[in-house]
N, C-alpha and C. Protein backbone atom coordinates (compact mmCIF):
# COMPACT_ATOMS: atom_id res chain seq x y z
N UNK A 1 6.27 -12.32 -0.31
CA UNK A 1 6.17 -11.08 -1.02
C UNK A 1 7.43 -10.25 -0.72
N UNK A 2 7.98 -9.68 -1.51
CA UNK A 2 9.01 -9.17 -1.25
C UNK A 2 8.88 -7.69 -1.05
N UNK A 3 9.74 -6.71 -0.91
CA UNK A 3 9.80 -5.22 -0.49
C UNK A 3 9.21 -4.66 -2.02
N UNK A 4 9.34 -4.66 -2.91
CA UNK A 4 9.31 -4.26 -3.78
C UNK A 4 7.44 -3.52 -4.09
N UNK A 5 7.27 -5.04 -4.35
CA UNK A 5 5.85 -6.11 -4.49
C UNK A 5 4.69 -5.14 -3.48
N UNK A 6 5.45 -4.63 -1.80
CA UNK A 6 4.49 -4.59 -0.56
C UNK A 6 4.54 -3.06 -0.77
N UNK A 7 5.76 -2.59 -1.81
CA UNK A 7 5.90 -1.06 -1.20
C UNK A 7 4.98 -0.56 -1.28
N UNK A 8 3.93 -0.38 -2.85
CA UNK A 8 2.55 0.16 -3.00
C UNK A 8 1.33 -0.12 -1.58
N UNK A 9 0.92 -1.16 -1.52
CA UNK A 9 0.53 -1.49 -0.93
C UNK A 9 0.31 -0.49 0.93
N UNK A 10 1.47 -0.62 1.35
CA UNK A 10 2.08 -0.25 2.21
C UNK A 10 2.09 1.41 2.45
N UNK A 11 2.60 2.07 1.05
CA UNK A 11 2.07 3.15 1.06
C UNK A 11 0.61 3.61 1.17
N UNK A 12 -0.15 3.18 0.17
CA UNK A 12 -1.51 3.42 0.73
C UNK A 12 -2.11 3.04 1.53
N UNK A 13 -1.57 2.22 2.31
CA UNK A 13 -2.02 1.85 3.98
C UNK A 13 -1.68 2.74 4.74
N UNK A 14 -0.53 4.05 4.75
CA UNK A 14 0.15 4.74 5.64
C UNK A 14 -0.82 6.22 5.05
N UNK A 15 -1.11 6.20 4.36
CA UNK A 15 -1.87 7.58 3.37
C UNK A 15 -3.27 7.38 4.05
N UNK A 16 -4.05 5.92 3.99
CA UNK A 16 -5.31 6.08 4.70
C UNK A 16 -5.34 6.38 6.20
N UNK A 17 -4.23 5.49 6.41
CA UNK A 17 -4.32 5.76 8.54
C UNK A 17 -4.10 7.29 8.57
N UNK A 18 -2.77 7.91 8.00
CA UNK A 18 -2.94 9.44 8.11
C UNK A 18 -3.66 10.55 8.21
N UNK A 19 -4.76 10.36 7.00
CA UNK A 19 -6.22 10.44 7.25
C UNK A 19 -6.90 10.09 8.01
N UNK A 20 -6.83 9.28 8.49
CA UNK A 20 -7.99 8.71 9.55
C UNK A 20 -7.87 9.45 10.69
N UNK A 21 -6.61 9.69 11.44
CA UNK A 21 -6.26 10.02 12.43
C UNK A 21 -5.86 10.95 12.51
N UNK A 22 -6.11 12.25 11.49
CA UNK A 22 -5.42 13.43 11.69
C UNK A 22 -5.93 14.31 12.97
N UNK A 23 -7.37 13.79 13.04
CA UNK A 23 -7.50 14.81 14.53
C UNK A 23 -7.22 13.54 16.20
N UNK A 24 -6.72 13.25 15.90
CA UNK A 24 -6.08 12.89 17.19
C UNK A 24 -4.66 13.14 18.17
N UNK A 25 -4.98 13.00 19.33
CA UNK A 25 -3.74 14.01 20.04
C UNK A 25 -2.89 12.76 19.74
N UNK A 26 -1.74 14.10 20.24
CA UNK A 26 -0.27 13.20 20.17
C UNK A 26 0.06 12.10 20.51
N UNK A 27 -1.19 11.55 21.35
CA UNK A 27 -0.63 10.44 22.25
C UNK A 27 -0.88 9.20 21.22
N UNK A 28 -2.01 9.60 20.15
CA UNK A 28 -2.25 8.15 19.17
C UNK A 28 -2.35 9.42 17.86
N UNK A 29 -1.53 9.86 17.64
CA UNK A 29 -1.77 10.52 16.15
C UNK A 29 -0.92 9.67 15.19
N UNK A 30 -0.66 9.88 13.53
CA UNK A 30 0.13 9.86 12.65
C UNK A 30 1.56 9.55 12.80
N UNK A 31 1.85 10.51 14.21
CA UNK A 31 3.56 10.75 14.65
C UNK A 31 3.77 8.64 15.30
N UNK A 32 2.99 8.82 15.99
CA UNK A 32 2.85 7.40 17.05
C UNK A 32 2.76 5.98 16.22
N UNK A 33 1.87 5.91 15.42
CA UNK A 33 1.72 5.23 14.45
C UNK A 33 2.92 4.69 13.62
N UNK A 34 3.48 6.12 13.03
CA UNK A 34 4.90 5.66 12.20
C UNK A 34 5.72 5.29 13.13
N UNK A 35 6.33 5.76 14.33
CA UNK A 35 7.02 4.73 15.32
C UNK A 35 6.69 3.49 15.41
N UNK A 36 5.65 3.15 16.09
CA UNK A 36 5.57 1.51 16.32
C UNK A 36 5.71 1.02 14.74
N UNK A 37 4.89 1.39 13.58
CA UNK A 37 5.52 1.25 12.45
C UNK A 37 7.02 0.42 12.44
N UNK A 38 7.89 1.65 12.38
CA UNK A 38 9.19 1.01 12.28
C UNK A 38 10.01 0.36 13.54
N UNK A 39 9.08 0.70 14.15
CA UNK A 39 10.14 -0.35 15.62
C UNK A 39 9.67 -1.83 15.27
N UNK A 40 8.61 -1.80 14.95
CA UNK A 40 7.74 -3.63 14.39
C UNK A 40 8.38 -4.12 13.17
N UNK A 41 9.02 -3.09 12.11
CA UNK A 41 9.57 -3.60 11.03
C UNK A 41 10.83 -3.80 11.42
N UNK A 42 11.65 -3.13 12.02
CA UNK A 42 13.04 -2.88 12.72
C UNK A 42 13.27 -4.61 13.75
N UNK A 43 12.28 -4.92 14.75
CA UNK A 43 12.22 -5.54 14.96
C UNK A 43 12.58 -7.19 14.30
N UNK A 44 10.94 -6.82 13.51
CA UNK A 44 10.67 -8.37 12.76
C UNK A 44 11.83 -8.90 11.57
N UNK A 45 12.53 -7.85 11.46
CA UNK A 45 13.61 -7.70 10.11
C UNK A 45 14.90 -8.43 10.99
N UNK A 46 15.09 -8.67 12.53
CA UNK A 46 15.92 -9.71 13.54
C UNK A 46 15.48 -10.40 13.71
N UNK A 47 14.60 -11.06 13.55
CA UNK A 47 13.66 -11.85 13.81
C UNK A 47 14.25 -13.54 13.09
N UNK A 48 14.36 -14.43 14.18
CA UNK A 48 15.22 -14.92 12.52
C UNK A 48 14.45 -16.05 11.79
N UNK A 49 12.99 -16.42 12.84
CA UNK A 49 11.80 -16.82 12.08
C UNK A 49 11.71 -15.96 10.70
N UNK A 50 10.87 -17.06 9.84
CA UNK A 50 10.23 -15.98 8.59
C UNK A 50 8.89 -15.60 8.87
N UNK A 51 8.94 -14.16 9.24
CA UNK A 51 7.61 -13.66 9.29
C UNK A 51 7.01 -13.21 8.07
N UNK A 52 5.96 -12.94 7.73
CA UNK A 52 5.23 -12.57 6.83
C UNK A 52 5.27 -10.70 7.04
N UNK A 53 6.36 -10.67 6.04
CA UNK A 53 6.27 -8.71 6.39
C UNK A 53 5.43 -7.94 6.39
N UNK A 54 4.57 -8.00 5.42
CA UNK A 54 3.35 -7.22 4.64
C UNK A 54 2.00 -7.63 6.28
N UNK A 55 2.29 -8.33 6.88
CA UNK A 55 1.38 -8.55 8.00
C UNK A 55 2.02 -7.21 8.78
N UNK A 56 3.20 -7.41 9.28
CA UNK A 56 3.98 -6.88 10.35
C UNK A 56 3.74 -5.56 9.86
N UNK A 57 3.89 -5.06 8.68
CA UNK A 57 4.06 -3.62 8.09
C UNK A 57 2.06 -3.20 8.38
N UNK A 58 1.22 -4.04 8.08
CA UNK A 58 -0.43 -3.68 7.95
C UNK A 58 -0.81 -3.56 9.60
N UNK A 59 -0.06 -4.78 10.38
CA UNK A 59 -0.59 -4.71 11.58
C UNK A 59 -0.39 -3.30 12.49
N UNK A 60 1.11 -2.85 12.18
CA UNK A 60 1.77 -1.78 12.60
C UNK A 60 0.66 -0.59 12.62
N UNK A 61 0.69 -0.42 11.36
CA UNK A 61 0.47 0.64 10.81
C UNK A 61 -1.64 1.13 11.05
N UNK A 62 -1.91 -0.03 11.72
CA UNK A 62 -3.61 -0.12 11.49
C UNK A 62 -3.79 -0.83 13.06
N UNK A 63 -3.05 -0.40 14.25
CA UNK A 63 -3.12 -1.00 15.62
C UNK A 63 -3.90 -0.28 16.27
N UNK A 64 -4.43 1.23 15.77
CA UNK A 64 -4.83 2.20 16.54
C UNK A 64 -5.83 2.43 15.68
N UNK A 65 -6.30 2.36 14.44
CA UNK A 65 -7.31 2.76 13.57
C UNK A 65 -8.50 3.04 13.72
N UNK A 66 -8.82 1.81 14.74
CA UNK A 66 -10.27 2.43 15.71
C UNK A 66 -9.68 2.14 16.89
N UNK A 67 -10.27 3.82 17.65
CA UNK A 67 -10.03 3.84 18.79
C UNK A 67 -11.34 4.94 19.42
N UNK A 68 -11.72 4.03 20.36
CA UNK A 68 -13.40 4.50 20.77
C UNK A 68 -12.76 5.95 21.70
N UNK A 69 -11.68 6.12 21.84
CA UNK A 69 -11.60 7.55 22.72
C UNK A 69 -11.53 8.30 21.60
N UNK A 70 -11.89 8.06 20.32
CA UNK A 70 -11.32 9.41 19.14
C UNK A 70 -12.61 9.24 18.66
N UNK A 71 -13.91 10.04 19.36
CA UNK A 71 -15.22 10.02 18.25
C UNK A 71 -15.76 8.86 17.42
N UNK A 72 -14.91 7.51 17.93
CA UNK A 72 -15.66 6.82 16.86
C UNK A 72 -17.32 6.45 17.53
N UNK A 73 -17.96 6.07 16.42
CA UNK A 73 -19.52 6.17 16.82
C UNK A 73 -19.79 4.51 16.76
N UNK A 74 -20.11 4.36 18.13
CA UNK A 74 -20.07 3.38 18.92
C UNK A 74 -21.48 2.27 18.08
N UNK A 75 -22.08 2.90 17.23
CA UNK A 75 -23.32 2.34 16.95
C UNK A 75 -22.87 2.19 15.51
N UNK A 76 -22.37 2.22 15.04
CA UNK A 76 -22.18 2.01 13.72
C UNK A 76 -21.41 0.75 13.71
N UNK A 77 -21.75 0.17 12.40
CA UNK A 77 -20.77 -1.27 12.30
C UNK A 77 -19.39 -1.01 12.07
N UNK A 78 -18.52 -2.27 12.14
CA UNK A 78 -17.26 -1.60 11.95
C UNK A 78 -17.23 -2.67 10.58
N UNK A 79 -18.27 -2.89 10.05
CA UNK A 79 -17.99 -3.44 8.58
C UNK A 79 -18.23 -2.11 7.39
């Protein structure tokens, strides 16, 4: 898949986590997220295997999404 193809995609992956995590402190908010973000794309882009970007860009971006110290409710499914 190329850049083009992932950009949509990619965007609304960065629009939902934003949401998700707006009440969380600095230490795992929005700000934290887009870092490892681009240090994983920054990275994998030297990489001189072919990685699958659209992984590297989803994994990034969705590493923190649930996180049981931010209210998530421990009894609920995560389906």
């Amino acid at each position: 898949m190329d850049d083009a193809s992932m950009e949509p995609i990619v965007a609304r992956a960065k629009e939902f986590v934003k949401r998700l995590m707006i009440k969380n402190d600095p230490s795992h908010d929005f700000a934290h997220v887009e870092r490892v973000w681009k240090n994983a794309v920054h990275l994998a882009r030297k990489e001189p295997a072919k990685l699958d970007m659209l992984v590297v860009h989803l994994a990034a971006l969705f590493h923190d999404a649930v996180d049981f110290k931010y209210d998530f409710d421990k009894t609920k499914s995560l389906e």
